[in-house]
N, C-alpha and C. Protein backbone atom coordinates (compact mmCIF):
# COMPACT_ATOMS: atom_id res chain seq x y z
N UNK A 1 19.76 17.62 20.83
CA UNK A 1 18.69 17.53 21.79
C UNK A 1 18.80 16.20 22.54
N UNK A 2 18.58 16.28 23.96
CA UNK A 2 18.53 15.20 24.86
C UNK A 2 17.77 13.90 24.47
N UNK A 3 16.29 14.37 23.66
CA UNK A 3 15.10 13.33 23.90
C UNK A 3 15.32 12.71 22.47
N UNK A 4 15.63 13.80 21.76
CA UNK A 4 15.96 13.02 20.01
C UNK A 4 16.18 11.64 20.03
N UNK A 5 15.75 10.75 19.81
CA UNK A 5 15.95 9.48 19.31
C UNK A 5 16.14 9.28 18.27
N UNK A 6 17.40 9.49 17.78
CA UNK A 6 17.23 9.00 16.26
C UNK A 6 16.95 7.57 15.71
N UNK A 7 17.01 6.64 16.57
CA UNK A 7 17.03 4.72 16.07
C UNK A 7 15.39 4.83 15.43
N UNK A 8 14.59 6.06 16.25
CA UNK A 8 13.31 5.78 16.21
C UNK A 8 12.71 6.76 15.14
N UNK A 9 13.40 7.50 14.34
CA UNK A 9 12.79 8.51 13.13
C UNK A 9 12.60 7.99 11.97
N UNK A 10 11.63 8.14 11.43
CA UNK A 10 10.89 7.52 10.23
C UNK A 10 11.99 7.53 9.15
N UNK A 11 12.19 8.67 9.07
CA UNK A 11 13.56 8.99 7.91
C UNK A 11 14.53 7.87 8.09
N UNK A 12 14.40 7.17 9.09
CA UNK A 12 15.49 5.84 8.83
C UNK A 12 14.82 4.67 8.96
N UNK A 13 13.80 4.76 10.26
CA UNK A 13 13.48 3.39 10.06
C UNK A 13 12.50 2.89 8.64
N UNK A 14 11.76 3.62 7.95
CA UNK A 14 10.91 3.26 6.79
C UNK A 14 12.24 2.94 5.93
N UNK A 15 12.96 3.46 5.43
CA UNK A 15 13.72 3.06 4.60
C UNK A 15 14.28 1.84 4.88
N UNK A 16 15.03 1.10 5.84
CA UNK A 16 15.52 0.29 6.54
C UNK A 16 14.14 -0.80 6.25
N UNK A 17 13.13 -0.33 7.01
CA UNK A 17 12.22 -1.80 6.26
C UNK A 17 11.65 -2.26 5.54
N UNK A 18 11.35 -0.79 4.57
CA UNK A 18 11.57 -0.99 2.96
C UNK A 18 12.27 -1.81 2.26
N UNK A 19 13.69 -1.25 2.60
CA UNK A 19 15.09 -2.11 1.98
C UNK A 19 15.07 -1.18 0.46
N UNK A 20 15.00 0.00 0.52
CA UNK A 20 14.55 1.16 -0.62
C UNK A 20 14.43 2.29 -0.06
N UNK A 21 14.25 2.90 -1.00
CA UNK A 21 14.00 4.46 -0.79
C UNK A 21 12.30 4.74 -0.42
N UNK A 22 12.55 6.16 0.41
CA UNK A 22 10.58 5.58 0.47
C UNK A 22 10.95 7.50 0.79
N UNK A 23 9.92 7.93 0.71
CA UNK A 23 9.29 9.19 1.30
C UNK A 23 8.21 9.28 2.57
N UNK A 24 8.62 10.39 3.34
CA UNK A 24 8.20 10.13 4.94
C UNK A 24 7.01 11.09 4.37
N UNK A 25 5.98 11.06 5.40
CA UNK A 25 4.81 11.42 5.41
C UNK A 25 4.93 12.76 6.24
N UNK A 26 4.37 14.04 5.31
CA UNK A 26 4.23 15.51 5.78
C UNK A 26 4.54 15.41 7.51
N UNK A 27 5.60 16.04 7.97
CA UNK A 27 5.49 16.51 9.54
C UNK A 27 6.13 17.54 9.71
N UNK A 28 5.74 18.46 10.99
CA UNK A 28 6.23 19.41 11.16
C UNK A 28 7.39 19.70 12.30
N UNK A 29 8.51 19.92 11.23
CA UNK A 29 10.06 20.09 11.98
C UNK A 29 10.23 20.78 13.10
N UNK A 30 9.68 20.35 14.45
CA UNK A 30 10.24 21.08 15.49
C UNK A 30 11.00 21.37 16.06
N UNK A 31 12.19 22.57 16.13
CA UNK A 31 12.71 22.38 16.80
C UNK A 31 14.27 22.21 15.74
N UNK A 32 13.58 22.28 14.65
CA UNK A 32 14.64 22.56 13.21
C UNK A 32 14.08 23.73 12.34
N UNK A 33 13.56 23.24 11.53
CA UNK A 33 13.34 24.37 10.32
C UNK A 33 12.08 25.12 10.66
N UNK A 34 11.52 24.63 11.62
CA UNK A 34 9.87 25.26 11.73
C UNK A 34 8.97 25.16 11.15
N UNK A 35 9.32 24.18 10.40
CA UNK A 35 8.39 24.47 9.06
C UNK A 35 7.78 22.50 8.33
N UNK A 36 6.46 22.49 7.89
CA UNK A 36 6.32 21.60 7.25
C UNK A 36 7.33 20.93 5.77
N UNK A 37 7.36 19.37 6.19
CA UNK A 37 8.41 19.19 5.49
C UNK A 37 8.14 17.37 4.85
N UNK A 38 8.60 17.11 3.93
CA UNK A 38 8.64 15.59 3.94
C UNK A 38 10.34 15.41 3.45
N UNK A 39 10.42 14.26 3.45
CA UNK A 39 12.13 13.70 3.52
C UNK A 39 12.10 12.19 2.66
N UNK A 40 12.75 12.87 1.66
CA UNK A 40 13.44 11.11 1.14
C UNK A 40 14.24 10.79 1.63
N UNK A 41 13.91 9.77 1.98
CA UNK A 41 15.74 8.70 2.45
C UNK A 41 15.65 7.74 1.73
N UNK A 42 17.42 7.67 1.04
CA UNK A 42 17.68 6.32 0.50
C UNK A 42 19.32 5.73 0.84
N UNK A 43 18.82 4.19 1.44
CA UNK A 43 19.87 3.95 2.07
C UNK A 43 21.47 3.65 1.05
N UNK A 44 22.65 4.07 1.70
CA UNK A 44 23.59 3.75 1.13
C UNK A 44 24.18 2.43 1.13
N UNK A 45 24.74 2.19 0.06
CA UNK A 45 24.99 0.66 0.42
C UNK A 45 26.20 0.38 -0.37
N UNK A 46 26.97 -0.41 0.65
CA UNK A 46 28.50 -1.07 0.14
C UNK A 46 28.33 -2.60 -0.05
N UNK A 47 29.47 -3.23 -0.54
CA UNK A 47 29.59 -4.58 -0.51
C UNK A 47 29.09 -5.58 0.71
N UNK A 48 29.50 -4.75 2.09
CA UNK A 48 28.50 -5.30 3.35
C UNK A 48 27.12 -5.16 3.73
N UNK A 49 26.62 -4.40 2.90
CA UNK A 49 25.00 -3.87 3.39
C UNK A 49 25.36 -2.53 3.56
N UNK A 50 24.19 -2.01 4.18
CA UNK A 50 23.47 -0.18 4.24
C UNK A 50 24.47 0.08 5.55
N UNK A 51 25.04 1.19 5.21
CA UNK A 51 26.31 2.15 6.13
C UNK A 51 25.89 3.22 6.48
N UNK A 52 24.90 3.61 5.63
CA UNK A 52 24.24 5.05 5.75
C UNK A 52 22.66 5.19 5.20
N UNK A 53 22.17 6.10 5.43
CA UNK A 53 21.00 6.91 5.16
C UNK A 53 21.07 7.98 4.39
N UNK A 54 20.96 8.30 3.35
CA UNK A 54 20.95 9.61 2.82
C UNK A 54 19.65 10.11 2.52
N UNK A 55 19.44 11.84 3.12
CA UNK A 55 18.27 12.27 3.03
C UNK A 55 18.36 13.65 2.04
N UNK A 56 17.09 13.67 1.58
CA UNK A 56 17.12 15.42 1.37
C UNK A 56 15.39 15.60 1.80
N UNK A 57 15.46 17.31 2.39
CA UNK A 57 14.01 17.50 2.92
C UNK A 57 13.45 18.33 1.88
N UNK A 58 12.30 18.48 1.96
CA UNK A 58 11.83 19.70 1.20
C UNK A 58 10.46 20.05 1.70
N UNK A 59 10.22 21.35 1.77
CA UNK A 59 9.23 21.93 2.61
C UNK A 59 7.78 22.01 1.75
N UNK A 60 7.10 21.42 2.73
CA UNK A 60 5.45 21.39 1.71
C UNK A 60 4.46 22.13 2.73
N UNK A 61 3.21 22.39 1.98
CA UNK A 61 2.45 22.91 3.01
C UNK A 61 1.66 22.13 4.15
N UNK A 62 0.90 22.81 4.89
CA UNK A 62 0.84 22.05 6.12
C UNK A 62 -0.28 21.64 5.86
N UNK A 63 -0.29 20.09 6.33
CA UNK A 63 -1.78 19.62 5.81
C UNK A 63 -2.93 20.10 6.25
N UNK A 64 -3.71 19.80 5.06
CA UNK A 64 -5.27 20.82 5.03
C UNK A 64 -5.33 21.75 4.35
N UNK A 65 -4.00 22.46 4.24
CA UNK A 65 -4.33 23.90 3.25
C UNK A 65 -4.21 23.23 1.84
């Protein structure tokens, strides 16, 4: 997608200013799975610092129910 910003998605930046693993707060995947979801990310890290992000999602219900 054109507008996707990824520098600006929670799934990286919370972790990043954590400096840890953190869990993103219930949102709904538009435009991917359709569906309510939260995401751990925990950053990867080498001898230089964090190289990567690693996530896994998992689908929850949509808040309120």
């Amino acid at each position: 997608m054109a507008d996707y910003n990824i520098d600006g998605q929670e799934w990286i930046t919370m972790p990043l200013a954590a400096d840890g693993s953190v869990w993103t707060p219930p949102y709904f995947d538009a435009g991917g799975g359709e569906i309510w979801m939260i995401t751990r990310s925990v950053p990867a890290r080498d001898a230089e610092g964090i190289f990567a992000i690693v996530t896994t999602d998992l689908p929850v219900d949509a808040p309120g129910r």
